[in-house]
PDB file of N, CA and C in Angstrom:
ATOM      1  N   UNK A   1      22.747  19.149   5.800  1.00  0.00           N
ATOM      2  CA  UNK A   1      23.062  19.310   4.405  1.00  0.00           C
ATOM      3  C   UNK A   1      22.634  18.087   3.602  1.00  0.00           C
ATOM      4  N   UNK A   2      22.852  16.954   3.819  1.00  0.00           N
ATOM      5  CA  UNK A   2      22.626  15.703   3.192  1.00  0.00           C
ATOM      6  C   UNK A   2      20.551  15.751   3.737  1.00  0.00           C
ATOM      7  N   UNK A   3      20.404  16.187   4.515  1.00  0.00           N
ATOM      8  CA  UNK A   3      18.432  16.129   4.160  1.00  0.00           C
ATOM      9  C   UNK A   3      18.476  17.163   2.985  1.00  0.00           C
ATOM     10  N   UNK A   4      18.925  17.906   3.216  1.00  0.00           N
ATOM     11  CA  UNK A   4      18.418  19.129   1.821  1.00  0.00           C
ATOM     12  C   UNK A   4      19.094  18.181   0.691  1.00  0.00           C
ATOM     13  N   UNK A   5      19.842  17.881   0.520  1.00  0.00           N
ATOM     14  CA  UNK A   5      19.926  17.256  -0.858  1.00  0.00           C
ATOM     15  C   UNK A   5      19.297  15.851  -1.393  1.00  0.00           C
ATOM     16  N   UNK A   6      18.790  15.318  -0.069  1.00  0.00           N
ATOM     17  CA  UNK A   6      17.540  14.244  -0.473  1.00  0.00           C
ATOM     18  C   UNK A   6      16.502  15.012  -0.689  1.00  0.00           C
ATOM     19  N   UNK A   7      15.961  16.243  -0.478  1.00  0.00           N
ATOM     20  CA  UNK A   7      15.124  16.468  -0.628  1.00  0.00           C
ATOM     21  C   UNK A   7      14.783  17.008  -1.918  1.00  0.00           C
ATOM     22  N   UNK A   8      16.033  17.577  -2.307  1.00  0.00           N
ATOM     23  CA  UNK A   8      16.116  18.000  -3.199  1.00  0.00           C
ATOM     24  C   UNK A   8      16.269  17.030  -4.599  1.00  0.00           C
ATOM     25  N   UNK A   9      16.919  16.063  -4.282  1.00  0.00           N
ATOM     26  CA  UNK A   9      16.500  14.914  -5.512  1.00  0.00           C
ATOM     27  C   UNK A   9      15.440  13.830  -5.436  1.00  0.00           C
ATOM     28  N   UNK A  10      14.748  14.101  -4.184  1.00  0.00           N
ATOM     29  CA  UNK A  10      13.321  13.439  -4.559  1.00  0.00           C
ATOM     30  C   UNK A  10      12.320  14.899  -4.765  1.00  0.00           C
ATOM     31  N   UNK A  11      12.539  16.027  -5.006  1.00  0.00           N
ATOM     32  CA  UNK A  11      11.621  17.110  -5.640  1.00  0.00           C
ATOM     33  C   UNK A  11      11.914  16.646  -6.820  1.00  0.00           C
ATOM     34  N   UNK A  12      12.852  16.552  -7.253  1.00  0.00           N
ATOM     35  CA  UNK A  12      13.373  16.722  -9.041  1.00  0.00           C
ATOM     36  C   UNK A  12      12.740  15.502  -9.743  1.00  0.00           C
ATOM     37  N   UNK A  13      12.768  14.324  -8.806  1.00  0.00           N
ATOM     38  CA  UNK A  13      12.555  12.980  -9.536  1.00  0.00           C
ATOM     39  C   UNK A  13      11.232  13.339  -9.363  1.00  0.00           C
ATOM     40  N   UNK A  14      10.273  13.249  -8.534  1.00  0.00           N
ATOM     41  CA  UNK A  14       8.594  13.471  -8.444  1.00  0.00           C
ATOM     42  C   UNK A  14       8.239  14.977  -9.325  1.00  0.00           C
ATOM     43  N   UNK A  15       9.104  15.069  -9.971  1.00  0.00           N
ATOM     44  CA  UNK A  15       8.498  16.691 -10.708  1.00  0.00           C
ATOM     45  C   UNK A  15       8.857  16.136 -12.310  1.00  0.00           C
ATOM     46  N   UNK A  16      10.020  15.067 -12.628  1.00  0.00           N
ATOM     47  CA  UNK A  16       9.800  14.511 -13.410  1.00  0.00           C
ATOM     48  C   UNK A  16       8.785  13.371 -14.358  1.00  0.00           C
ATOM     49  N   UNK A  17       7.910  12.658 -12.986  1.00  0.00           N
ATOM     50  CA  UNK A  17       6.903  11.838 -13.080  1.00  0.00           C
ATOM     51  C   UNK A  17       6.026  11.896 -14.224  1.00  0.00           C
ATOM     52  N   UNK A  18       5.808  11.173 -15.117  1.00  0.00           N
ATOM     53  CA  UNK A  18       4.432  11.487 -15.807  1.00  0.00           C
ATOM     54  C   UNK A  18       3.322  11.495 -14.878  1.00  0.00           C
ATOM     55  N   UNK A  19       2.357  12.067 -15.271  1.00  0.00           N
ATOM     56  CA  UNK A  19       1.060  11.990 -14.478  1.00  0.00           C
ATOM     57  C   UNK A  19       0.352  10.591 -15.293  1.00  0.00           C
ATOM     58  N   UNK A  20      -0.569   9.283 -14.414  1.00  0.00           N
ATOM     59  CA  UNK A  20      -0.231   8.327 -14.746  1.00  0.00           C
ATOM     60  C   UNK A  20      -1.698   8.751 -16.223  1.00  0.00           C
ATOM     61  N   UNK A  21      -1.823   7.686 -17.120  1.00  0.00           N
ATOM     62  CA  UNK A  21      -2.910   7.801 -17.755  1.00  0.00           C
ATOM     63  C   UNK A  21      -4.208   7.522 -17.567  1.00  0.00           C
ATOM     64  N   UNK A  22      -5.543   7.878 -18.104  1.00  0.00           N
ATOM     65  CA  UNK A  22      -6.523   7.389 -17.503  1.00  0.00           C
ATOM     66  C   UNK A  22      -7.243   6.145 -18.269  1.00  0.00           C
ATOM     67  N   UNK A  23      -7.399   5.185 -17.649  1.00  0.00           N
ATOM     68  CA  UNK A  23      -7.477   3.766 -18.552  1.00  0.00           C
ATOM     69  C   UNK A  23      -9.144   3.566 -19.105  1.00  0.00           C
ATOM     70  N   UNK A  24      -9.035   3.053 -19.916  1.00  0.00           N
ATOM     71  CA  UNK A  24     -10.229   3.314 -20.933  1.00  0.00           C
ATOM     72  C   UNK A  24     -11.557   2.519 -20.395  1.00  0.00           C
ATOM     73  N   UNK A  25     -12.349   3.100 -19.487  1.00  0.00           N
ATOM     74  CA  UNK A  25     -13.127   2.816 -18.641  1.00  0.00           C
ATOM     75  C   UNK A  25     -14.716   3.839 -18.569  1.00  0.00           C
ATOM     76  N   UNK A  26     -15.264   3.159 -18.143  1.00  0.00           N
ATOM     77  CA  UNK A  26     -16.290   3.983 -17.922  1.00  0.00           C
ATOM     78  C   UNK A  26     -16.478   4.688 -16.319  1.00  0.00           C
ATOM     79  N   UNK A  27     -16.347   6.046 -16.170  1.00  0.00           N
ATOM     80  CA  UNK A  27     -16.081   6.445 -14.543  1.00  0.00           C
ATOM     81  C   UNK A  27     -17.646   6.546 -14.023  1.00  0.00           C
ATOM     82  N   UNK A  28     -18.347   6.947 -14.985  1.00  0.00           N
ATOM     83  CA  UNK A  28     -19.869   7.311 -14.374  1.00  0.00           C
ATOM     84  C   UNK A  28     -20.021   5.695 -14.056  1.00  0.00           C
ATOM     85  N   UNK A  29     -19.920   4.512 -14.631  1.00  0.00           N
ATOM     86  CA  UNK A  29     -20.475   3.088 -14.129  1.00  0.00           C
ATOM     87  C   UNK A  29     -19.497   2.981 -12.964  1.00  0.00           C
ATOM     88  N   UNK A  30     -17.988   3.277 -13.133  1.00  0.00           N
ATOM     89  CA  UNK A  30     -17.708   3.290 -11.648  1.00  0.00           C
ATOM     90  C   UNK A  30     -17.376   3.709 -10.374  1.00  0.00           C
ATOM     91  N   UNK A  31     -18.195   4.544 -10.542  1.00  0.00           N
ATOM     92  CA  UNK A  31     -18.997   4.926  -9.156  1.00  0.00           C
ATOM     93  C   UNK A  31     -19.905   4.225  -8.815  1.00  0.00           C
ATOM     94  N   UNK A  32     -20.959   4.492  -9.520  1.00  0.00           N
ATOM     95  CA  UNK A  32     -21.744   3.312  -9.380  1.00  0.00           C
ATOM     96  C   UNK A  32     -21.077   2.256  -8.385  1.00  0.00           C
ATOM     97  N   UNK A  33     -20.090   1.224  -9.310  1.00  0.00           N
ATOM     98  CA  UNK A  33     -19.541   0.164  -8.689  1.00  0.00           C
ATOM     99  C   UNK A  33     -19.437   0.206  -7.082  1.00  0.00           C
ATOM    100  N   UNK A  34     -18.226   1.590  -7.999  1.00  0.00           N
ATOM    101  CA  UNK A  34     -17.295   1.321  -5.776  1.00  0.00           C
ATOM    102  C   UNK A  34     -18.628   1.625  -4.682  1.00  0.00           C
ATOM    103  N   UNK A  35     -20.174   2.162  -4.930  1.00  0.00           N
ATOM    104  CA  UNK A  35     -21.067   2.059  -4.518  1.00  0.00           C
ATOM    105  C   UNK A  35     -21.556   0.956  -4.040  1.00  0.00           C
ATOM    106  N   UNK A  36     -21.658   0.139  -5.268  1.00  0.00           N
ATOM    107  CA  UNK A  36     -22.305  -1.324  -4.632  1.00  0.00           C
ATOM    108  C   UNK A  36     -21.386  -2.112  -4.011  1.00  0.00           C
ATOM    109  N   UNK A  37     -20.044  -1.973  -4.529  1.00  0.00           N
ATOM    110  CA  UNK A  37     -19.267  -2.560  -3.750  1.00  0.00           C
ATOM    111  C   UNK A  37     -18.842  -2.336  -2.660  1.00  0.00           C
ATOM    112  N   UNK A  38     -19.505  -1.337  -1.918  1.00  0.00           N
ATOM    113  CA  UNK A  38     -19.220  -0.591  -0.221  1.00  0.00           C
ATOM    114  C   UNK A  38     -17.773  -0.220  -0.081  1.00  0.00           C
ATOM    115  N   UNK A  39     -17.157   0.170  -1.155  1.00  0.00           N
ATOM    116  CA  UNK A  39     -15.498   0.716  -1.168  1.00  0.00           C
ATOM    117  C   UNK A  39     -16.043   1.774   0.333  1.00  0.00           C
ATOM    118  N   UNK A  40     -16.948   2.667   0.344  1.00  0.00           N
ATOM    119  CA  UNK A  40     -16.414   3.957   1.756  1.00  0.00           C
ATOM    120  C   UNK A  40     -17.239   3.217   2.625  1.00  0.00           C
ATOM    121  N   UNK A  41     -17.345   2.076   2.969  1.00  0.00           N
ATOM    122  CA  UNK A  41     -16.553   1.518   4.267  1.00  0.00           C
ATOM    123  C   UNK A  41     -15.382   1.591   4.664  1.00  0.00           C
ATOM    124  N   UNK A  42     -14.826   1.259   3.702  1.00  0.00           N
ATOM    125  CA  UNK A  42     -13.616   1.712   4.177  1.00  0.00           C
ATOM    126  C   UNK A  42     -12.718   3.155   3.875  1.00  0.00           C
ATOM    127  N   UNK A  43     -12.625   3.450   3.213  1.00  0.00           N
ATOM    128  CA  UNK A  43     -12.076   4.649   2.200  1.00  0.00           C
ATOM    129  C   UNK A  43     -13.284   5.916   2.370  1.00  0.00           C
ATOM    130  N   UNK A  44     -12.583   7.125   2.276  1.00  0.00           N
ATOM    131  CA  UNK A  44     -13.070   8.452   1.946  1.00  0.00           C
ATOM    132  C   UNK A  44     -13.006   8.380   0.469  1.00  0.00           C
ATOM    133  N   UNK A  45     -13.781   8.636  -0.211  1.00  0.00           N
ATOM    134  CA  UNK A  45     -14.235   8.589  -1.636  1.00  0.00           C
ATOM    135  C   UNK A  45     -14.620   9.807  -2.265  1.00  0.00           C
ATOM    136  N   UNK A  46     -14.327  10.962  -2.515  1.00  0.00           N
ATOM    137  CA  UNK A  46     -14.908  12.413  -2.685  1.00  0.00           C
ATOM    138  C   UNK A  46     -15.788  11.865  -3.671  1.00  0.00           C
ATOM    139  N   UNK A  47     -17.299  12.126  -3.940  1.00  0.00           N
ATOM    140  CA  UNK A  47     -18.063  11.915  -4.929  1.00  0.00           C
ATOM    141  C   UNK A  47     -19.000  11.047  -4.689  1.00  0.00           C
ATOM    142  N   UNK A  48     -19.065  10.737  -3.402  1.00  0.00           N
ATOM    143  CA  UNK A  48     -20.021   9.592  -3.011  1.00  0.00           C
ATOM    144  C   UNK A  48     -20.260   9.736  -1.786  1.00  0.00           C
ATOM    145  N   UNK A  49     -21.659   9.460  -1.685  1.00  0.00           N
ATOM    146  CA  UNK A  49     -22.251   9.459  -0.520  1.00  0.00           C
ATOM    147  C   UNK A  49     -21.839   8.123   0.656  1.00  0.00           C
ATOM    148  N   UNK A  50     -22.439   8.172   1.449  1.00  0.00           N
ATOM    149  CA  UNK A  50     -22.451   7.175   2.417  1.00  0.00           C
ATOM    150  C   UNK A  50     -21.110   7.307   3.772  1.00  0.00           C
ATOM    151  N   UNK A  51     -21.385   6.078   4.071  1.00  0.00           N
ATOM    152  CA  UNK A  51     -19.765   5.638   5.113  1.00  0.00           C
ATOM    153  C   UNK A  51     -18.789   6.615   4.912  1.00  0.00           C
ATOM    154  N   UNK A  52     -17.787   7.184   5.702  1.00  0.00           N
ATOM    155  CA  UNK A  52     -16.757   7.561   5.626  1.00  0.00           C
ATOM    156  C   UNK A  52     -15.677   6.926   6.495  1.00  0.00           C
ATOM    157  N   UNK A  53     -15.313   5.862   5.605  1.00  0.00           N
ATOM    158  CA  UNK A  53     -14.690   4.943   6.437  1.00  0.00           C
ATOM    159  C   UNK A  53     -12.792   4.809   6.192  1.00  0.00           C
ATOM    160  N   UNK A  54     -12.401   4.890   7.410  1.00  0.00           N
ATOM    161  CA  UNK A  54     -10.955   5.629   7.906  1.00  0.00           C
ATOM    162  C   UNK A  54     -10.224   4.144   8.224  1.00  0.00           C
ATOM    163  N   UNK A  55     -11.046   2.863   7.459  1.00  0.00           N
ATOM    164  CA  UNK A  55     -10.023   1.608   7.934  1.00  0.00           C
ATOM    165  C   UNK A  55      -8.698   1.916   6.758  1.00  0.00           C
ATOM    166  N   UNK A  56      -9.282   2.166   5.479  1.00  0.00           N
ATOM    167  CA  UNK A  56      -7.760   2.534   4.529  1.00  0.00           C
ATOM    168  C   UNK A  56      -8.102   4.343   3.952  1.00  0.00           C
ATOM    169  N   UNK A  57      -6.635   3.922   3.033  1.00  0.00           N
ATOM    170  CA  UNK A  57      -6.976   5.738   2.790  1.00  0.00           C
ATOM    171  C   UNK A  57      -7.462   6.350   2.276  1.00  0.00           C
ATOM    172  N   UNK A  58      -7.994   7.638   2.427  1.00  0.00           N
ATOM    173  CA  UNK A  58      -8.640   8.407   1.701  1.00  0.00           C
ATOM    174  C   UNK A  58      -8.300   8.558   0.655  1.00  0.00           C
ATOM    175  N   UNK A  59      -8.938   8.212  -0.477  1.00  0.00           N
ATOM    176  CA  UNK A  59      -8.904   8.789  -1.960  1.00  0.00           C
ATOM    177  C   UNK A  59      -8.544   9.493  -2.517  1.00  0.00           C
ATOM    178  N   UNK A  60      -8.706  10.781  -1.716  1.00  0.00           N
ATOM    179  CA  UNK A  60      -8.643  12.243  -2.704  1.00  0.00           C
ATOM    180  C   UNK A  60      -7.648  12.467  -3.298  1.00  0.00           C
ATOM    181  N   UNK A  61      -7.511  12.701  -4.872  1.00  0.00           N
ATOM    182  CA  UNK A  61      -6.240  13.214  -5.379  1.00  0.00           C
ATOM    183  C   UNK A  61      -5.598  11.631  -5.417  1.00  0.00           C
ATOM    184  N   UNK A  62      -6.062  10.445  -5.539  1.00  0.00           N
ATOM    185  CA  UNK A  62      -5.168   9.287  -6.101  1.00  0.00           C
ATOM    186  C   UNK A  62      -4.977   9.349  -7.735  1.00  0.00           C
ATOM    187  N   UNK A  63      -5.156  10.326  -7.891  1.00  0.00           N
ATOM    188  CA  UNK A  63      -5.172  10.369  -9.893  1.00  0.00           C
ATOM    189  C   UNK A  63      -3.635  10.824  -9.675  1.00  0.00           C
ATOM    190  N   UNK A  64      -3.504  11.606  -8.457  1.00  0.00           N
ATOM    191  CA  UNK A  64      -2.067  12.683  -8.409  1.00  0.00           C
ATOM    192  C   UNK A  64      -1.043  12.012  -7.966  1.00  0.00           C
ATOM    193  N   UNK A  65      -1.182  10.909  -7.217  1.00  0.00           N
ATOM    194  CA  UNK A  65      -0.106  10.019  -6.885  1.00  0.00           C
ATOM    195  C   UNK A  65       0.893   9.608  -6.958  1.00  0.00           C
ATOM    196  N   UNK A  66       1.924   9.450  -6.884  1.00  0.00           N
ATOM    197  CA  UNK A  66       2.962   8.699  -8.010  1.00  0.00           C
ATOM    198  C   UNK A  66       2.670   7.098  -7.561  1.00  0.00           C
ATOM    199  N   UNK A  67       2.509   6.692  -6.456  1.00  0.00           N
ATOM    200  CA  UNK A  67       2.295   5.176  -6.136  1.00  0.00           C
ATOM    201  C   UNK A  67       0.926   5.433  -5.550  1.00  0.00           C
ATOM    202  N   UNK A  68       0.730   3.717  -5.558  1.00  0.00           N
ATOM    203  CA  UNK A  68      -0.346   3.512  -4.805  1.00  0.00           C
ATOM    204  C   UNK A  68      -0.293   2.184  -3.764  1.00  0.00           C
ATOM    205  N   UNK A  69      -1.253   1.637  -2.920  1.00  0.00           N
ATOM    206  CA  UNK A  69      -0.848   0.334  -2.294  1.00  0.00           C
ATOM    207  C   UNK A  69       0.372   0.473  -1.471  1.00  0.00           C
ATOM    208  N   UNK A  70       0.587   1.961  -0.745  1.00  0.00           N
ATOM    209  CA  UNK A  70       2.105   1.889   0.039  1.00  0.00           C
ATOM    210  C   UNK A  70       3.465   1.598  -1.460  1.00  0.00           C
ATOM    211  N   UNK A  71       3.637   0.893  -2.594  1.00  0.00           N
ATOM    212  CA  UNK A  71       4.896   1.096  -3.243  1.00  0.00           C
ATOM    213  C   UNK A  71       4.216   0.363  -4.628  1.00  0.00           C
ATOM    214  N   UNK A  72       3.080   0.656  -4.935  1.00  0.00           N
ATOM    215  CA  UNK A  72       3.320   0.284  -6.468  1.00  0.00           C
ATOM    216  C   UNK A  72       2.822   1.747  -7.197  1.00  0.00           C
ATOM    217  N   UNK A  73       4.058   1.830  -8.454  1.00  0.00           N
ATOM    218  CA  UNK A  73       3.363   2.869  -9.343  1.00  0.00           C
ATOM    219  C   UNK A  73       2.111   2.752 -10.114  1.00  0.00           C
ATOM    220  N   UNK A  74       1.774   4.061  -9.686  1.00  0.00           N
ATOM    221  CA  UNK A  74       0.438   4.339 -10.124  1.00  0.00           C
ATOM    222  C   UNK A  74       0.273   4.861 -11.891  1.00  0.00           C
ATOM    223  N   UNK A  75      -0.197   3.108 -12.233  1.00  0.00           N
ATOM    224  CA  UNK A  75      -0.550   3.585 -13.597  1.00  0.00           C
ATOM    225  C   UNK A  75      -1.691   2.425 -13.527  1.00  0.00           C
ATOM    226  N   UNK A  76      -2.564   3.011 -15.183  1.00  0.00           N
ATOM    227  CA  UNK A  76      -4.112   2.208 -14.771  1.00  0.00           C
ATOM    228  C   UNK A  76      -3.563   0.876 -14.732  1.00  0.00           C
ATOM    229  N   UNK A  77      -2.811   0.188 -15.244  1.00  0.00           N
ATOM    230  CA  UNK A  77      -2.872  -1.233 -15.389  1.00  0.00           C
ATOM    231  C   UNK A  77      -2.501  -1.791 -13.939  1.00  0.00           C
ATOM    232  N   UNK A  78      -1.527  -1.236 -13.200  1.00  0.00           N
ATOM    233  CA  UNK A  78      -1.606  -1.677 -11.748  1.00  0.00           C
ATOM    234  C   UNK A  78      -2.656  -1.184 -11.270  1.00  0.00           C
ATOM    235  N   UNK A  79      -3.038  -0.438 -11.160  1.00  0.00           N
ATOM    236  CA  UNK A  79      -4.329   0.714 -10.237  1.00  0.00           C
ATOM    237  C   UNK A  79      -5.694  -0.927 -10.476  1.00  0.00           C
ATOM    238  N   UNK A  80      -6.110  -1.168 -11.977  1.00  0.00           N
ATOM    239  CA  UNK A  80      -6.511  -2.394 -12.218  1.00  0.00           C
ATOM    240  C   UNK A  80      -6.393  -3.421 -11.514  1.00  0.00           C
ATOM    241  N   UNK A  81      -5.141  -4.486 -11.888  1.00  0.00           N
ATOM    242  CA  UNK A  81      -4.727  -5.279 -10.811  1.00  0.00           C
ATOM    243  C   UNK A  81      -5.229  -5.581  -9.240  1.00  0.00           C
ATOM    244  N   UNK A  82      -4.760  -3.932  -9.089  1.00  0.00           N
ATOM    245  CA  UNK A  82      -4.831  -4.064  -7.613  1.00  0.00           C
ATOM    246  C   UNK A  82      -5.972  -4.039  -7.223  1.00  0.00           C
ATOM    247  N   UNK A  83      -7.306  -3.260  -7.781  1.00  0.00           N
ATOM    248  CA  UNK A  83      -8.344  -3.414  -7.185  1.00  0.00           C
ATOM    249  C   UNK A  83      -8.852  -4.960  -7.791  1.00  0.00           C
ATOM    250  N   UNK A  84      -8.455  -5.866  -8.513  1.00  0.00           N
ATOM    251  CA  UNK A  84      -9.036  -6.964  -8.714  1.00  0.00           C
ATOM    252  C   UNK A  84      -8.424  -8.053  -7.610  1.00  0.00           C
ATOM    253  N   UNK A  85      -7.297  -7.911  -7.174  1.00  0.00           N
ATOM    254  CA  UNK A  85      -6.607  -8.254  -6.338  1.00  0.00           C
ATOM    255  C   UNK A  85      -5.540  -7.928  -5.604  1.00  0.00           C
ATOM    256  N   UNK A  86      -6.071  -7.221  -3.979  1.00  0.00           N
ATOM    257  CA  UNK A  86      -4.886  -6.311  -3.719  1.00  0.00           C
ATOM    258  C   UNK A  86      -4.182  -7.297  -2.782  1.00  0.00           C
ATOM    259  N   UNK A  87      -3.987  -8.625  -2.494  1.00  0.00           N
ATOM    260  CA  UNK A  87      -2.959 -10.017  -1.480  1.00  0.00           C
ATOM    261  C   UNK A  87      -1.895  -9.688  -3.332  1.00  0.00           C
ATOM    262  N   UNK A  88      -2.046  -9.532  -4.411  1.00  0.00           N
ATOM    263  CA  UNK A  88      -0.831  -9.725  -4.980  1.00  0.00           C
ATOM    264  C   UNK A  88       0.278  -8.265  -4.739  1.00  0.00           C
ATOM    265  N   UNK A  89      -0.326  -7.394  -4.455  1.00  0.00           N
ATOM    266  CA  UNK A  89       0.780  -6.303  -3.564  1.00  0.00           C
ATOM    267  C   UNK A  89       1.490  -6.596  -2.643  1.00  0.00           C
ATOM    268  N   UNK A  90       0.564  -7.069  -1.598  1.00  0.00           N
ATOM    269  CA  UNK A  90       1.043  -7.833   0.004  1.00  0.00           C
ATOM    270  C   UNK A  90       0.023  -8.560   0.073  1.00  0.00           C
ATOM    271  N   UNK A  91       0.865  -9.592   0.301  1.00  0.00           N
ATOM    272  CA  UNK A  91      -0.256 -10.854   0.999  1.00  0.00           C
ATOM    273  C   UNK A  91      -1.251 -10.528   2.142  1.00  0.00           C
ATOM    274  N   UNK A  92      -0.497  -9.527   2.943  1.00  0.00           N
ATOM    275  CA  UNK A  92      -0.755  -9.472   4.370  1.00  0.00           C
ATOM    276  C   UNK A  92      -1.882  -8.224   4.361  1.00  0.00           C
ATOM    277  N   UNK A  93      -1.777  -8.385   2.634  1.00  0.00           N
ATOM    278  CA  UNK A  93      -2.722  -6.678   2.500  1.00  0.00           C
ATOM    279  C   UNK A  93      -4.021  -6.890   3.035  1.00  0.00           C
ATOM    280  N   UNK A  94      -4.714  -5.621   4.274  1.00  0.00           N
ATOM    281  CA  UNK A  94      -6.040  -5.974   4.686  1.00  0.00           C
ATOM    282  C   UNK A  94      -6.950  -5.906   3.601  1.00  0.00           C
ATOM    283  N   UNK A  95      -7.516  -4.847   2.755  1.00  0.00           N
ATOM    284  CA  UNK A  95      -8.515  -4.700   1.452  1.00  0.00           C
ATOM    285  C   UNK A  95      -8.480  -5.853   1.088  1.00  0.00           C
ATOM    286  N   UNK A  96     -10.255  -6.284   1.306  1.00  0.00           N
ATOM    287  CA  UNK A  96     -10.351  -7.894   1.452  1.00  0.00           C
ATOM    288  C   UNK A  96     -10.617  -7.467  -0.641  1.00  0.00           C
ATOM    289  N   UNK A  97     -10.537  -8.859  -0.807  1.00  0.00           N
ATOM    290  CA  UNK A  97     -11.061  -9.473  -2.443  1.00  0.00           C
ATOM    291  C   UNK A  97     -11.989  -9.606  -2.834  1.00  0.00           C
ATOM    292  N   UNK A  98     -12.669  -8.899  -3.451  1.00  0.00           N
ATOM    293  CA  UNK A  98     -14.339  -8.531  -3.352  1.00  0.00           C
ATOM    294  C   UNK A  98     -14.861  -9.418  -4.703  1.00  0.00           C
ATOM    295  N   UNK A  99     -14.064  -9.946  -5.048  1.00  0.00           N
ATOM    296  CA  UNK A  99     -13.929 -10.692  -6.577  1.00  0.00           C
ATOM    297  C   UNK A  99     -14.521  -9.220  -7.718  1.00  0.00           C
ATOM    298  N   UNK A 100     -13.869  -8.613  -7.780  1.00  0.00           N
ATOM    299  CA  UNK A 100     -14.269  -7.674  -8.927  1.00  0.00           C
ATOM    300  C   UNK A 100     -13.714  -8.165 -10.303  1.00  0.00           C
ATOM    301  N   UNK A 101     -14.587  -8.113 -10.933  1.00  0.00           N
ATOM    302  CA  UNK A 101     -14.088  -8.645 -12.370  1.00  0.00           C
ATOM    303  C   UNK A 101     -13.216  -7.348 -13.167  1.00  0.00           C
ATOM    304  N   UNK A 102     -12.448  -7.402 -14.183  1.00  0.00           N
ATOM    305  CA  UNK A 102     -11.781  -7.167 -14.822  1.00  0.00           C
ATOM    306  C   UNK A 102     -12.164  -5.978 -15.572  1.00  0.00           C
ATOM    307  N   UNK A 103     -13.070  -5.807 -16.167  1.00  0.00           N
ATOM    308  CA  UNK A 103     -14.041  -4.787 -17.163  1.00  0.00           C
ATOM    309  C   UNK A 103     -14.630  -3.620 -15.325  1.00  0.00           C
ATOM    310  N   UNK A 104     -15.184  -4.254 -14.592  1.00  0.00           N
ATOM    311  CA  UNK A 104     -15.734  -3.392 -13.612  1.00  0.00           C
ATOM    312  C   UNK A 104     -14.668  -2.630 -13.010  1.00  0.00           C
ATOM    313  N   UNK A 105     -13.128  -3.427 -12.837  1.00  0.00           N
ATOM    314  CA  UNK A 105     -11.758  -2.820 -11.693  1.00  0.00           C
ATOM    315  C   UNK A 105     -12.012  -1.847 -12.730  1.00  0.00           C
ATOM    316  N   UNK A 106     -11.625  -1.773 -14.428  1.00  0.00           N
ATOM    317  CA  UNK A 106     -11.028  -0.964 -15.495  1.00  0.00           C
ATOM    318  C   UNK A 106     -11.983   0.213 -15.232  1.00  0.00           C
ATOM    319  N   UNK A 107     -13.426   0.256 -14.723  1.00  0.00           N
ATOM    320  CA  UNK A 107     -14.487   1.301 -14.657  1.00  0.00           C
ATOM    321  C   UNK A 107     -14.067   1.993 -13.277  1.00  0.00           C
ATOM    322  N   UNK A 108     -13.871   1.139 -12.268  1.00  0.00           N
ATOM    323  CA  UNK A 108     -13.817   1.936 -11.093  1.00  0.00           C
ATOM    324  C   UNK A 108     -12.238   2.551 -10.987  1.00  0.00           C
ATOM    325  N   UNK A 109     -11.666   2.175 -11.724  1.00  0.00           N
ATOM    326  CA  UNK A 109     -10.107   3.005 -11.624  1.00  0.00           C
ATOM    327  C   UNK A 109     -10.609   4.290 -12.616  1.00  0.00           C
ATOM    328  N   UNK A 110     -11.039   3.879 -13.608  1.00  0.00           N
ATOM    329  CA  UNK A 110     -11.817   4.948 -14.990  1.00  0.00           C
ATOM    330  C   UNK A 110     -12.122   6.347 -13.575  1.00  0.00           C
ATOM    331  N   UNK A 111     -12.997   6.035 -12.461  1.00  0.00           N
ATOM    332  CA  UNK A 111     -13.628   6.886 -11.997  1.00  0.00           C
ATOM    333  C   UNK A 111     -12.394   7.563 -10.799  1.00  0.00           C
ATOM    334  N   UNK A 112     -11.583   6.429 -10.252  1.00  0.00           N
ATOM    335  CA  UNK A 112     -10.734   6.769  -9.474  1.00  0.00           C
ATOM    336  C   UNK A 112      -9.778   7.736 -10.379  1.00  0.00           C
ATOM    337  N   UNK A 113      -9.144   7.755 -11.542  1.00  0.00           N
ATOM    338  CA  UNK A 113      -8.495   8.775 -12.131  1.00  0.00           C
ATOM    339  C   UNK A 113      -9.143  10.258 -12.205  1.00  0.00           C
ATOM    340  N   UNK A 114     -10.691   9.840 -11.595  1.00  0.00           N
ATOM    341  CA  UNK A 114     -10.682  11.647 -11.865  1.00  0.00           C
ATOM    342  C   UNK A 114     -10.779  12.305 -10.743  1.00  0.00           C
ATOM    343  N   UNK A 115     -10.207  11.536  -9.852  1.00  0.00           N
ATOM    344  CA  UNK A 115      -9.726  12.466  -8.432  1.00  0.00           C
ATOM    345  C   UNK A 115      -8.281  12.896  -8.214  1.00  0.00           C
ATOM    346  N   UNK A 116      -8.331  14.022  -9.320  1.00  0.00           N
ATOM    347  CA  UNK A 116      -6.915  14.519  -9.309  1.00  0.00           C
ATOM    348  C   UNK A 116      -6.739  15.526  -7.896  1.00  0.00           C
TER     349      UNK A 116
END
């Protein structure tokens, strides 16, 4: 009885969620990016060729998320952040620091929001 009623108030709270926004970016440049930047080495990426790489997670549907990074909410300004620097989530975080600048994270999240 007490699983059905967790389950039942984490349906209600995740059905309340906004869906996060999409941050004012360019998605066609980032693709591009997460291209040059060899993101599917590691990651499944729907929309891109190459690597299909299973060291972190697959992509698909991170627009649909409610978090991202294992516990941060998914909105562009973290989604940002984190790809400019994902050691400020967890230190211990593997996704090395590719030094992405600021304007490029804002493009490649731009493109990551449209994998609803």
């Amino acid at each position: 009885m007490k699983r059905f009623l967790l389950l039942a108030v984490f349906a209600i709270a995740c059905s309340k969620q906004e869906k996060p926004l999409t941050p004012a970016g360019d998605a066609n440049h980032g693709k591009q990016l997460i291209d040059q930047y060899g993101c599917t080495a590691c990651h499944i990426i729907p929309g891109l060729e190459g690597p299909k790489g299973m060291v972190g997670p697959a992509l698909e549907h991170v627009a649909s998320r409610p978090i991202i990074a294992t516990s941060i909410p998914n909105t562009p300004q973290n989604m940002i952040a984190y790809i400019q620097n994902p050691q400020l989530a967890n230190p211990q975080n593997v996704m090395p620091n590719l030094g992405v600048k600021p304007d490029e994270a804002r493009d490649i999240a731009a493109y990551l929001y449209t994998l609803k």
